[in-house]
PDB file of N, CA and C in Angstrom:
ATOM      1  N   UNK A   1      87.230 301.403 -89.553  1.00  0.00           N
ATOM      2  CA  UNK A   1      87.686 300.112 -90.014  1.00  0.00           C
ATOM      3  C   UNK A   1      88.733 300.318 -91.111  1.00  0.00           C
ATOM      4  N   UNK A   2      89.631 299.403 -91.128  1.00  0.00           N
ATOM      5  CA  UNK A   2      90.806 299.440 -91.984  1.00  0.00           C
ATOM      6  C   UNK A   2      90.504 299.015 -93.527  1.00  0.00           C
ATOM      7  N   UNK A   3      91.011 299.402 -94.329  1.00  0.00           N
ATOM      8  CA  UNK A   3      90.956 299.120 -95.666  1.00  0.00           C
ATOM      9  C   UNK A   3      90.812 297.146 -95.903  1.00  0.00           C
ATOM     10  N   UNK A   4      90.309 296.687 -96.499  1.00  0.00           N
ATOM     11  CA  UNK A   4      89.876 295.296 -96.972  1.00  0.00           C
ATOM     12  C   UNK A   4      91.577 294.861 -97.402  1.00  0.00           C
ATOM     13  N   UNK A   5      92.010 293.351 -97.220  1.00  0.00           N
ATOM     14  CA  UNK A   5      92.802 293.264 -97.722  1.00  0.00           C
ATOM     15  C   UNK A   5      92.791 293.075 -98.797  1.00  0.00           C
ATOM     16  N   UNK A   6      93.317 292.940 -99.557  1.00  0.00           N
ATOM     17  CA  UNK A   6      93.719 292.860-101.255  1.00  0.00           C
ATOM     18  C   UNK A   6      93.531 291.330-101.436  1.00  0.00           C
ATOM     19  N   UNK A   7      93.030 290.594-102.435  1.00  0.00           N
ATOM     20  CA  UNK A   7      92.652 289.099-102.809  1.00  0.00           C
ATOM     21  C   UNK A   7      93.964 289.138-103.614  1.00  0.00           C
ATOM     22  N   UNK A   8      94.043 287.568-103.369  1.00  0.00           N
ATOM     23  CA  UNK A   8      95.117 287.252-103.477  1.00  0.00           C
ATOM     24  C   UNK A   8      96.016 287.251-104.940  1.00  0.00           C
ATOM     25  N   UNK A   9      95.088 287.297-106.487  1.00  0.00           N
ATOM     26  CA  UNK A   9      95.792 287.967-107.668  1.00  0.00           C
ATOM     27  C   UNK A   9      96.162 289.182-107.656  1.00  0.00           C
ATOM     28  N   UNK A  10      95.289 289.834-107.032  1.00  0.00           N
ATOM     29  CA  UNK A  10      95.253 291.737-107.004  1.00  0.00           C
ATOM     30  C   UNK A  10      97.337 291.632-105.828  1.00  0.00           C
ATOM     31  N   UNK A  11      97.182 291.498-105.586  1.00  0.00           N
ATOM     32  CA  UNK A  11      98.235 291.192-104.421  1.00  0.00           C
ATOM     33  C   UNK A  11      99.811 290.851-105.169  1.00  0.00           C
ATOM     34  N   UNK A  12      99.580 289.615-105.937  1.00  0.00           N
ATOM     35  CA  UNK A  12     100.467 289.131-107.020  1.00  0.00           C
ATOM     36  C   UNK A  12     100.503 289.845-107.975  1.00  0.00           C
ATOM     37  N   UNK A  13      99.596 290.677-108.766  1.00  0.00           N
ATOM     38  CA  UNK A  13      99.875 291.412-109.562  1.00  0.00           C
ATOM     39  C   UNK A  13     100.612 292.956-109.625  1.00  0.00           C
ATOM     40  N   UNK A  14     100.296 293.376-108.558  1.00  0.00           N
ATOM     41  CA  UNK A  14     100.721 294.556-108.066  1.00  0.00           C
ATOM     42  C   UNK A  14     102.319 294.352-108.038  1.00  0.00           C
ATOM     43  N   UNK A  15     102.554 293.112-107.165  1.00  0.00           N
ATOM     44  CA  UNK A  15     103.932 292.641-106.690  1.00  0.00           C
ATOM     45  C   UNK A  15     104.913 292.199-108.190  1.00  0.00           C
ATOM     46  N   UNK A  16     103.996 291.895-108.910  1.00  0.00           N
ATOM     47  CA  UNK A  16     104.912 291.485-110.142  1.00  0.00           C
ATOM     48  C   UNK A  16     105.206 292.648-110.757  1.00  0.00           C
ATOM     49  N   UNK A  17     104.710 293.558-110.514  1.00  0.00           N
ATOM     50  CA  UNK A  17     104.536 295.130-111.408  1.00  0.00           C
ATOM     51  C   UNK A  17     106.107 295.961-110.555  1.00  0.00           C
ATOM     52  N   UNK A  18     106.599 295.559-109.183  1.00  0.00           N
ATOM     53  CA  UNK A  18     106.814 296.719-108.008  1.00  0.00           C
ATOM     54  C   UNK A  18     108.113 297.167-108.379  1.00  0.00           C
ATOM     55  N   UNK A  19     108.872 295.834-109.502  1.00  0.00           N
ATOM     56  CA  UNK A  19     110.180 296.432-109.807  1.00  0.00           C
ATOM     57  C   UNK A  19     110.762 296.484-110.748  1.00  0.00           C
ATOM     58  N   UNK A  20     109.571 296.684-111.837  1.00  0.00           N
ATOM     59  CA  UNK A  20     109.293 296.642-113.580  1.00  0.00           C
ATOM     60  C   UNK A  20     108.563 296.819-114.248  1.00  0.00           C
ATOM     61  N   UNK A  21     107.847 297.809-114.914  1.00  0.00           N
ATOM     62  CA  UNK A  21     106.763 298.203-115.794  1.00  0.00           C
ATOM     63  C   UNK A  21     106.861 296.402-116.660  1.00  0.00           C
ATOM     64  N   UNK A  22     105.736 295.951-116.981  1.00  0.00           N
ATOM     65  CA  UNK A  22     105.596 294.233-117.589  1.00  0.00           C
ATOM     66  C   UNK A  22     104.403 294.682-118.402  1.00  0.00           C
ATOM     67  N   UNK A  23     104.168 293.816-119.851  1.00  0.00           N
ATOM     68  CA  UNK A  23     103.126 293.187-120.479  1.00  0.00           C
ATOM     69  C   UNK A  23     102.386 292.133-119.959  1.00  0.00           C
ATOM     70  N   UNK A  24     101.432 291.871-120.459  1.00  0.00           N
ATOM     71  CA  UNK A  24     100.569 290.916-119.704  1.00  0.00           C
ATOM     72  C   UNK A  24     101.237 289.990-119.495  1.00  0.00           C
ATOM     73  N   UNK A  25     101.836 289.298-120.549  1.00  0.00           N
ATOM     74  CA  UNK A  25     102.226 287.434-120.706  1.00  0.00           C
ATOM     75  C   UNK A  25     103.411 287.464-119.606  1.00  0.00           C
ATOM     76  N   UNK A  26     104.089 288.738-119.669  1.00  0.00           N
ATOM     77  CA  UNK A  26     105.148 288.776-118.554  1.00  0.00           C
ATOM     78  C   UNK A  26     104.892 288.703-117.095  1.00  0.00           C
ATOM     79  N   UNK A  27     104.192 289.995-116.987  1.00  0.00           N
ATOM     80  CA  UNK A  27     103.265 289.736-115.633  1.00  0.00           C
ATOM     81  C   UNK A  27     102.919 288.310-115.433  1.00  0.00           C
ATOM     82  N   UNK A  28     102.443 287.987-115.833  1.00  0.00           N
ATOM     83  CA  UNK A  28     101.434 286.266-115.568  1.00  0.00           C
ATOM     84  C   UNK A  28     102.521 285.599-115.736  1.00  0.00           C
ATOM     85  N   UNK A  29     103.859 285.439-116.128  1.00  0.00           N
ATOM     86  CA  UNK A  29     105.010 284.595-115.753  1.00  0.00           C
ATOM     87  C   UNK A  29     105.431 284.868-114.308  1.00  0.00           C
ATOM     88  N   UNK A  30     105.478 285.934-114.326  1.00  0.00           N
ATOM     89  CA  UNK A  30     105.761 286.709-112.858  1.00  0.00           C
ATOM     90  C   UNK A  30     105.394 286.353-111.659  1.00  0.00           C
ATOM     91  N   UNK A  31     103.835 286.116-111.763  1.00  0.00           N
ATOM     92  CA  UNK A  31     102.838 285.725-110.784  1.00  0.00           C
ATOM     93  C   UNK A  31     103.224 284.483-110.757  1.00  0.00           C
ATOM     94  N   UNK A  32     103.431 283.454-111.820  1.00  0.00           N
ATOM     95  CA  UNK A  32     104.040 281.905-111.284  1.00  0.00           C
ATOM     96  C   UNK A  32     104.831 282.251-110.649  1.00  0.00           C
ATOM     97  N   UNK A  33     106.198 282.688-111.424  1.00  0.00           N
ATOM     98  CA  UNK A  33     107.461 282.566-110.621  1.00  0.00           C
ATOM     99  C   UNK A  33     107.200 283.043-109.147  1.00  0.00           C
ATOM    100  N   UNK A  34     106.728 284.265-108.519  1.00  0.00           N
ATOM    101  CA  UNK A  34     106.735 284.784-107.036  1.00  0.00           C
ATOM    102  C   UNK A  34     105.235 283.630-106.092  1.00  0.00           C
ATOM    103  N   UNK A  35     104.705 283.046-106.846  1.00  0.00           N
ATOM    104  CA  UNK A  35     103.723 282.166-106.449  1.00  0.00           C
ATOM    105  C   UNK A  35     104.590 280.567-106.590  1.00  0.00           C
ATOM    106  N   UNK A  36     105.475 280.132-106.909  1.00  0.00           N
ATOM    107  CA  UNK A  36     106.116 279.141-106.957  1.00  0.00           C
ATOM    108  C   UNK A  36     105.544 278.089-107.753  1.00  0.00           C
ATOM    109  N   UNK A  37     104.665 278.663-108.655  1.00  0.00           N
ATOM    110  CA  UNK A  37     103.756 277.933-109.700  1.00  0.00           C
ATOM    111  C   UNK A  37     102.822 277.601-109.187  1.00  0.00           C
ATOM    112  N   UNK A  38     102.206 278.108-108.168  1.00  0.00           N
ATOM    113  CA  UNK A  38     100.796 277.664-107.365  1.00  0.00           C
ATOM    114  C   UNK A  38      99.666 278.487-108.332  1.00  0.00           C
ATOM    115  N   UNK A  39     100.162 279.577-108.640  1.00  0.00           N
ATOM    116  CA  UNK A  39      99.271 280.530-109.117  1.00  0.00           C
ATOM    117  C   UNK A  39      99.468 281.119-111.028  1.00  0.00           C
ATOM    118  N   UNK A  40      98.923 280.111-111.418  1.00  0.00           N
ATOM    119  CA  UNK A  40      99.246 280.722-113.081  1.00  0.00           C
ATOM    120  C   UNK A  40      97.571 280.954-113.833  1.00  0.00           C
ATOM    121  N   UNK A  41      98.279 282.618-113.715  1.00  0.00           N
ATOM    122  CA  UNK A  41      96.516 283.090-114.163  1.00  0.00           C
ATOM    123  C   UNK A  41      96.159 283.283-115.811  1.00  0.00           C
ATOM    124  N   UNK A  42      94.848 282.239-116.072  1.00  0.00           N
ATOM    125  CA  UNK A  42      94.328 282.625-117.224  1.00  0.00           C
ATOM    126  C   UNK A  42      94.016 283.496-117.877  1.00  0.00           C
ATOM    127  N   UNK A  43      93.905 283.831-118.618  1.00  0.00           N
ATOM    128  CA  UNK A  43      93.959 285.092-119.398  1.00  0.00           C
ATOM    129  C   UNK A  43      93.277 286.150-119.075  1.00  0.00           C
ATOM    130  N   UNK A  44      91.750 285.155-119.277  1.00  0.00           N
ATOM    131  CA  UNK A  44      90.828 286.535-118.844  1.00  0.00           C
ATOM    132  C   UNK A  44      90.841 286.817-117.548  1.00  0.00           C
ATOM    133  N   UNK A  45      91.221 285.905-116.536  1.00  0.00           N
ATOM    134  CA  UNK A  45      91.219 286.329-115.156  1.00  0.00           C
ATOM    135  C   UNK A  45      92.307 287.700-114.885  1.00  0.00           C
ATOM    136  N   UNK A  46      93.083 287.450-115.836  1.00  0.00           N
ATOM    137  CA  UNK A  46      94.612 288.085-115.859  1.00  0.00           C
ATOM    138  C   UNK A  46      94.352 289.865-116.000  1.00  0.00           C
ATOM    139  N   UNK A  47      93.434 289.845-117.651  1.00  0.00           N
ATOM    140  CA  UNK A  47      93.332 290.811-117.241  1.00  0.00           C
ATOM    141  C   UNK A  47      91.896 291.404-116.840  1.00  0.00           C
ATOM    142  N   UNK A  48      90.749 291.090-116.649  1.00  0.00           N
ATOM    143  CA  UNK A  48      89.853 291.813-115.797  1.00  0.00           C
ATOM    144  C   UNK A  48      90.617 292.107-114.236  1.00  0.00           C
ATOM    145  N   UNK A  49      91.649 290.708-113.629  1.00  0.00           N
ATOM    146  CA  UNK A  49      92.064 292.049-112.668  1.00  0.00           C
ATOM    147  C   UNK A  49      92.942 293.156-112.909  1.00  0.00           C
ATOM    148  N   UNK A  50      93.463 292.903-113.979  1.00  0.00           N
ATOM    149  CA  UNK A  50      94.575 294.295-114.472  1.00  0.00           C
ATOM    150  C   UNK A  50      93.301 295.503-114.719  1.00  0.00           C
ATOM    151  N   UNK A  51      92.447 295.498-115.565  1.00  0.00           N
ATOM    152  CA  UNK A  51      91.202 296.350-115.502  1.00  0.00           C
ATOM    153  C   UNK A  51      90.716 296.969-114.268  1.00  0.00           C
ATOM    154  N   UNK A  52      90.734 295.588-113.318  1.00  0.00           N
ATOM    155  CA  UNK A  52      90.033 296.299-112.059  1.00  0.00           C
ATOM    156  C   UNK A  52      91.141 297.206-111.240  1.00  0.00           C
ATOM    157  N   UNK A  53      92.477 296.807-111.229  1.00  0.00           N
ATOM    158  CA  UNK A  53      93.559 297.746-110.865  1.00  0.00           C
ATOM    159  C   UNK A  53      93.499 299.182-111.383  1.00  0.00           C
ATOM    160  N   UNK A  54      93.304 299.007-112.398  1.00  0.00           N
ATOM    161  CA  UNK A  54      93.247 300.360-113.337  1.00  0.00           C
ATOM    162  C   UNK A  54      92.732 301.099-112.847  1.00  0.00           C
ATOM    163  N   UNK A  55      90.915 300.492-112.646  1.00  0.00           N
ATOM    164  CA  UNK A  55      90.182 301.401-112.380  1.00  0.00           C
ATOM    165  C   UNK A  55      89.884 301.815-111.347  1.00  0.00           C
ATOM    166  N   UNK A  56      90.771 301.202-110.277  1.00  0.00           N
ATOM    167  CA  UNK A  56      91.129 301.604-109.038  1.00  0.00           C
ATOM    168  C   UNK A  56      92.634 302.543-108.804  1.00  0.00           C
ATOM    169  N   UNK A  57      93.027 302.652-110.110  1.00  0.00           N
ATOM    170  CA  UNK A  57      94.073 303.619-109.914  1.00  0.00           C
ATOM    171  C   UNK A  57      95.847 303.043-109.227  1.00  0.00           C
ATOM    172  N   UNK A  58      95.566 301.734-108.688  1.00  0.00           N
ATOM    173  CA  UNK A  58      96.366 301.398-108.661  1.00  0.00           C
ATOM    174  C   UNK A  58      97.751 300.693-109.246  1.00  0.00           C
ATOM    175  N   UNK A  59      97.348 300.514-110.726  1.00  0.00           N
ATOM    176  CA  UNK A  59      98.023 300.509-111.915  1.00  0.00           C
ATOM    177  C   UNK A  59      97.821 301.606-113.174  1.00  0.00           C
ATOM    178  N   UNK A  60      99.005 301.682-113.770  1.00  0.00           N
ATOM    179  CA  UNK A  60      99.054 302.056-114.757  1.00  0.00           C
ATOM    180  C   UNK A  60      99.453 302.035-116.255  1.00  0.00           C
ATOM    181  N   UNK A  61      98.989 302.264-117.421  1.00  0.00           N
ATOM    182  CA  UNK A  61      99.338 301.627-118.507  1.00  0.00           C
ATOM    183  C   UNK A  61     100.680 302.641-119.436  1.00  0.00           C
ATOM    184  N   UNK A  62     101.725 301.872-118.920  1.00  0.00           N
ATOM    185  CA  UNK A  62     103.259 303.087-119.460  1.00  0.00           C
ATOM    186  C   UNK A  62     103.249 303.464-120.474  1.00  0.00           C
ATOM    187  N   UNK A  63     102.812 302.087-121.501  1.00  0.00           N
ATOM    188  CA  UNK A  63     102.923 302.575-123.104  1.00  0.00           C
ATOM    189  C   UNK A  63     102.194 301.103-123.505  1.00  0.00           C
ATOM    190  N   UNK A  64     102.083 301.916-124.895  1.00  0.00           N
ATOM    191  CA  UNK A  64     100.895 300.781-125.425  1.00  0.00           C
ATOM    192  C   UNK A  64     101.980 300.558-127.124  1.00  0.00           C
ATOM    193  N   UNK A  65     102.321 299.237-127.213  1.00  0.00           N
ATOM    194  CA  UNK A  65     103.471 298.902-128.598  1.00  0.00           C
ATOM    195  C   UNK A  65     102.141 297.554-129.456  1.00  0.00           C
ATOM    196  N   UNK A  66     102.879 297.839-130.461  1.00  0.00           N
ATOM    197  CA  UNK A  66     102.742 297.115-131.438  1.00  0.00           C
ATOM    198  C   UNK A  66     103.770 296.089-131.473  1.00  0.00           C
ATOM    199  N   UNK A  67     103.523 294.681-131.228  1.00  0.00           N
ATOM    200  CA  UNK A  67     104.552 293.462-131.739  1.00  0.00           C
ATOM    201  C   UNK A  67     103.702 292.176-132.163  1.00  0.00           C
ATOM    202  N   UNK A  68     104.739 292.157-133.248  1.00  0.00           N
ATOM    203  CA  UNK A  68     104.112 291.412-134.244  1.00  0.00           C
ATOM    204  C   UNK A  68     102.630 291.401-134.722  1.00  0.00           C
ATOM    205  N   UNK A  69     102.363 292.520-134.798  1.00  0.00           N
ATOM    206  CA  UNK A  69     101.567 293.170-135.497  1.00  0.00           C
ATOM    207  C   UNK A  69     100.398 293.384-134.834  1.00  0.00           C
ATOM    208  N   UNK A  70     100.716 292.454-133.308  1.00  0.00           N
ATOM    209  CA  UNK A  70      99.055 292.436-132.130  1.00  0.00           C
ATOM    210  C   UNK A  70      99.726 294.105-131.237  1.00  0.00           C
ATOM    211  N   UNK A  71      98.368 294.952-130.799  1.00  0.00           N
ATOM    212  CA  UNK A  71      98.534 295.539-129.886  1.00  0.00           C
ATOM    213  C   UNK A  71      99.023 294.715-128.144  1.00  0.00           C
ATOM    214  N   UNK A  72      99.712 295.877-127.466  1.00  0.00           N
ATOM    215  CA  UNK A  72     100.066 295.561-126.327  1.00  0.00           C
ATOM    216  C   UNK A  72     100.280 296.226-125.177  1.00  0.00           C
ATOM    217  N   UNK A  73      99.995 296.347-124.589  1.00  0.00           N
ATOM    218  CA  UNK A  73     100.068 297.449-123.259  1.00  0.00           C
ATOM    219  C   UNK A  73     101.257 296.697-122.442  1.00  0.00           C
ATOM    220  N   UNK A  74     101.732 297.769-121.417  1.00  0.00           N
ATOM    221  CA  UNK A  74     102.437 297.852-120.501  1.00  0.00           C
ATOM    222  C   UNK A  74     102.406 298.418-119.538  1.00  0.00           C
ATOM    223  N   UNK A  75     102.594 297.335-118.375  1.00  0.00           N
ATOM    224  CA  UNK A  75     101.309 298.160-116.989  1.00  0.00           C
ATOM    225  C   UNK A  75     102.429 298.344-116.430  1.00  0.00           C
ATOM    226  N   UNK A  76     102.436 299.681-115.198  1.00  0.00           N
ATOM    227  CA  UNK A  76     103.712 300.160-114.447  1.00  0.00           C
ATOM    228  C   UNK A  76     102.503 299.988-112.765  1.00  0.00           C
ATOM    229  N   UNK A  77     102.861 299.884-111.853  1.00  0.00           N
ATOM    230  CA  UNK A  77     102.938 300.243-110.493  1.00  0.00           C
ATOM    231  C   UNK A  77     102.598 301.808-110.791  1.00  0.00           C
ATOM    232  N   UNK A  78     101.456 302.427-110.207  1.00  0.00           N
ATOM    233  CA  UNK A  78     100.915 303.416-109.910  1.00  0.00           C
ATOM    234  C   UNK A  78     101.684 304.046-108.664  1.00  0.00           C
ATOM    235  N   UNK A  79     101.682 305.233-107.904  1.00  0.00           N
ATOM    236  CA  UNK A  79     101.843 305.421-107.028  1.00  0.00           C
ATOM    237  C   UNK A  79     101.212 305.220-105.634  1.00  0.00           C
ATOM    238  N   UNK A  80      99.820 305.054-105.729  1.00  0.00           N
ATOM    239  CA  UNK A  80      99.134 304.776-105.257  1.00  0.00           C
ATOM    240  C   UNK A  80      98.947 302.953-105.116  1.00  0.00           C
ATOM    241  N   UNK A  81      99.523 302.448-106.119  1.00  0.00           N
ATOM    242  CA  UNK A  81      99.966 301.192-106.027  1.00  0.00           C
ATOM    243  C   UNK A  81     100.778 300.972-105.274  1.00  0.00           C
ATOM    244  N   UNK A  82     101.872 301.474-105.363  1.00  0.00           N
ATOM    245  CA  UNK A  82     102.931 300.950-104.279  1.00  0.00           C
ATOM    246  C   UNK A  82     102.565 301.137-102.941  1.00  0.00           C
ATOM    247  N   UNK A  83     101.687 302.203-102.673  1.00  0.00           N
ATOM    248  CA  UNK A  83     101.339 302.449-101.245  1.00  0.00           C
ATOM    249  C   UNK A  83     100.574 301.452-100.853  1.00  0.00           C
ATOM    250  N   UNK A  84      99.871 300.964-101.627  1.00  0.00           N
ATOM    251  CA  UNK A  84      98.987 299.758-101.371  1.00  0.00           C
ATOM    252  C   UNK A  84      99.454 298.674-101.415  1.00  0.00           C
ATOM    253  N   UNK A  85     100.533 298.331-102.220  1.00  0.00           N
ATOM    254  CA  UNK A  85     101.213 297.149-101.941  1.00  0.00           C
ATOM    255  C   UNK A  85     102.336 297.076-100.262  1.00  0.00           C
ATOM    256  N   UNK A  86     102.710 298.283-100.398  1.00  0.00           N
ATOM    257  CA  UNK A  86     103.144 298.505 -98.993  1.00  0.00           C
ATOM    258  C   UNK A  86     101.999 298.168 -97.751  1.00  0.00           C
ATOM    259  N   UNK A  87     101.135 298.871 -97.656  1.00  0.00           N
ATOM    260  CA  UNK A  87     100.036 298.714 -96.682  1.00  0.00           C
ATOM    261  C   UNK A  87     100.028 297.116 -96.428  1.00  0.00           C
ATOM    262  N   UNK A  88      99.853 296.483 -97.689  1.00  0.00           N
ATOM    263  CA  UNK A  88      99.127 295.174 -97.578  1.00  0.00           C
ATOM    264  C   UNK A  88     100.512 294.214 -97.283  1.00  0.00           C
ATOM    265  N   UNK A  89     101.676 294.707 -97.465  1.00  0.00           N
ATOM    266  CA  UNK A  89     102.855 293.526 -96.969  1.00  0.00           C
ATOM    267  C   UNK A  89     102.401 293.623 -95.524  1.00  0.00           C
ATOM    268  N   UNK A  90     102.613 294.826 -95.179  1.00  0.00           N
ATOM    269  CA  UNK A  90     102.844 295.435 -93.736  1.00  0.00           C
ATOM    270  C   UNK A  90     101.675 294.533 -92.870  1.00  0.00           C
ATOM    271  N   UNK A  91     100.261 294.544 -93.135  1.00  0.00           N
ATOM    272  CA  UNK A  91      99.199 293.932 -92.887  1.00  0.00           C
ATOM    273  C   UNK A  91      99.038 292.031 -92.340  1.00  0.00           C
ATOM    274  N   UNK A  92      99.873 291.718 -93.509  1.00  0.00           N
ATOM    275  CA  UNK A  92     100.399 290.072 -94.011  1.00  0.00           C
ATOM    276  C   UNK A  92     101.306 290.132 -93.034  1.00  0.00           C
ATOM    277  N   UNK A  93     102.544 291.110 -92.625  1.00  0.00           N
ATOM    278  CA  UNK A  93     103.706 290.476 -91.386  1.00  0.00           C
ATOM    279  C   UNK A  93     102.750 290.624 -90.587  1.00  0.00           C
ATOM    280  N   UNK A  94     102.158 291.732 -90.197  1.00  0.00           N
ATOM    281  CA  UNK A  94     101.703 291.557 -88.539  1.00  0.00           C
ATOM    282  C   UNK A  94     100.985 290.050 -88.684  1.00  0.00           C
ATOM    283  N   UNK A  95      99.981 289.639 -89.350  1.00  0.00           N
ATOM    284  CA  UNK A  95      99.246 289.029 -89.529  1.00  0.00           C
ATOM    285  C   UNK A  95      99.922 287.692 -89.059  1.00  0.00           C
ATOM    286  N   UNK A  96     100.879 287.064 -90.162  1.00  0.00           N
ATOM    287  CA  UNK A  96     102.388 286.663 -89.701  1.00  0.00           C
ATOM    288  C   UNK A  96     103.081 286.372 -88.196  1.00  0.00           C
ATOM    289  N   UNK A  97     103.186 286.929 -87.640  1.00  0.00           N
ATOM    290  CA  UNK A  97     103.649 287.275 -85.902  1.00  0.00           C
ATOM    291  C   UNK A  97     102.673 287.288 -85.184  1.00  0.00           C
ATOM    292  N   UNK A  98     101.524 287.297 -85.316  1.00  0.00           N
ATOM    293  CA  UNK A  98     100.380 287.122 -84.423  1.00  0.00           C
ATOM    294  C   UNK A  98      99.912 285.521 -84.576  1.00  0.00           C
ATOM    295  N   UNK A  99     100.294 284.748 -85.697  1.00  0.00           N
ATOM    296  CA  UNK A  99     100.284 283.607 -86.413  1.00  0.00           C
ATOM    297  C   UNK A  99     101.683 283.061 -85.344  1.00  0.00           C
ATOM    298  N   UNK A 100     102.700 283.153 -85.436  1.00  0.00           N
ATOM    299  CA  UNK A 100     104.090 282.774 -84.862  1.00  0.00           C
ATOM    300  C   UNK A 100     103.598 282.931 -83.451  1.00  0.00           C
ATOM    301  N   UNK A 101     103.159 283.702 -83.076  1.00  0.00           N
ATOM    302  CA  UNK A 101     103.027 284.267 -81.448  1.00  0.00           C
ATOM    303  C   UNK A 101     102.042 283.187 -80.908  1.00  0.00           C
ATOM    304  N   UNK A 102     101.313 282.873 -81.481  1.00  0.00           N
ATOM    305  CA  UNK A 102     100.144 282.311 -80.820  1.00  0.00           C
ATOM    306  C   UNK A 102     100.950 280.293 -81.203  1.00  0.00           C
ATOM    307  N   UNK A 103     101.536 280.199 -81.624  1.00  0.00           N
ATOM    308  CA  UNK A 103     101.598 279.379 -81.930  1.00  0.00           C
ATOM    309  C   UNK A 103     102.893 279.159 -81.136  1.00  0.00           C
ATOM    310  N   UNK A 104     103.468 279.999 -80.850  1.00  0.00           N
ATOM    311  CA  UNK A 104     105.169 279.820 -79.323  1.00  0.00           C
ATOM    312  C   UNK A 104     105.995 280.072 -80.503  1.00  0.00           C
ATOM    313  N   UNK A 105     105.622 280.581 -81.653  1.00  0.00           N
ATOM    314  CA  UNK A 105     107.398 280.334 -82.449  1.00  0.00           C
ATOM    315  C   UNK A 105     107.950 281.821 -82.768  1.00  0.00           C
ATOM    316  N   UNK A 106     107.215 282.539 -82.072  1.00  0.00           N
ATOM    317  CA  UNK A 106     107.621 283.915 -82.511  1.00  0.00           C
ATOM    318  C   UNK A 106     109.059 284.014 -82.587  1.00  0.00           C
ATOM    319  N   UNK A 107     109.871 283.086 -81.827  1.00  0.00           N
ATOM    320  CA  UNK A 107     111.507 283.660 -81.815  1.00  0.00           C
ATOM    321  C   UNK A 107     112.374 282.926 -83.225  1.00  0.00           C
ATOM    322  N   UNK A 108     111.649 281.878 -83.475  1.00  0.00           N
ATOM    323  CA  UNK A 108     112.178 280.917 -84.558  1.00  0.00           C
ATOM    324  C   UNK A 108     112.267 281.643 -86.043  1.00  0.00           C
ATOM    325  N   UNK A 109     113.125 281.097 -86.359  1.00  0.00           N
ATOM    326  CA  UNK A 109     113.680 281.799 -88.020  1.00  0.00           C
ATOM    327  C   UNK A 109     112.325 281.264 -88.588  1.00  0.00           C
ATOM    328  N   UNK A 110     112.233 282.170 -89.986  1.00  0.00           N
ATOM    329  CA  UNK A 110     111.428 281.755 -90.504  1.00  0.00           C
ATOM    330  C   UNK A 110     112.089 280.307 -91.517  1.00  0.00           C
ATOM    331  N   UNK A 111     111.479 279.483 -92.228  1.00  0.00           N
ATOM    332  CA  UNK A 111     111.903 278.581 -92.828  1.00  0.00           C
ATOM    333  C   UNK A 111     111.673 279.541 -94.716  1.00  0.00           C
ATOM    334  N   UNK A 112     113.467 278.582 -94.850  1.00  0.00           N
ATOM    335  CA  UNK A 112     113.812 278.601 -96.005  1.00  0.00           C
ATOM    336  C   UNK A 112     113.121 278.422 -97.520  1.00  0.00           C
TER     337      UNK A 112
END
């Protein structure tokens, strides 16, 4: 059996990470913006899944700064992250086209 797909913050977070090491508050802007504001995660949700990434290896923490006088981390895309964010796009198209196919629109553009 194939790996579980990824829930749907774990998914957004990874993706907000894929083309910029981010701080939390950034990340979680991130996740609105690529979620179209459907998805704006609370704090603690924010980071127990950044935790659970961690400890799955699929994130990593680049550097840890001081601003304005609060500590702060900065999470990068793991390597093992990206493979997993890869896996799981790849997963979502087929998923996608079997969705289009069954439905007759496989040939139709996708909408804008």
């Amino acid at each position: 059996m194939s790996e579980r797909g990824l829930q749907e913050l774990a998914l957004l977070l990874l993706t907000a990470l894929a083309n910029a090491p981010r701080h939390g508050y950034a990340i979680a802007q991130e996740v609105k913006a690529i979620s179209g504001g459907r998805v704006v995660p609370r704090t603690g949700a924010l980071y127990g899944a950044l935790d659970r990434l961690l400890a799955e290896g699929l994130i990593e923490v680049e550097r840890e700064e001081i601003v304005n006088g609060r500590a702060r981390r900065v999470f990068a895309l793991a390597p093992a992250g990206r493979e997993r964010l890869e896996a799981e796009a790849e997963r979502l198209a087929a998923t996608a086209r079997e969705v289009r196919r069954r439905l007759g629109t496989e040939g139709a553009a996708a909408p804008a």
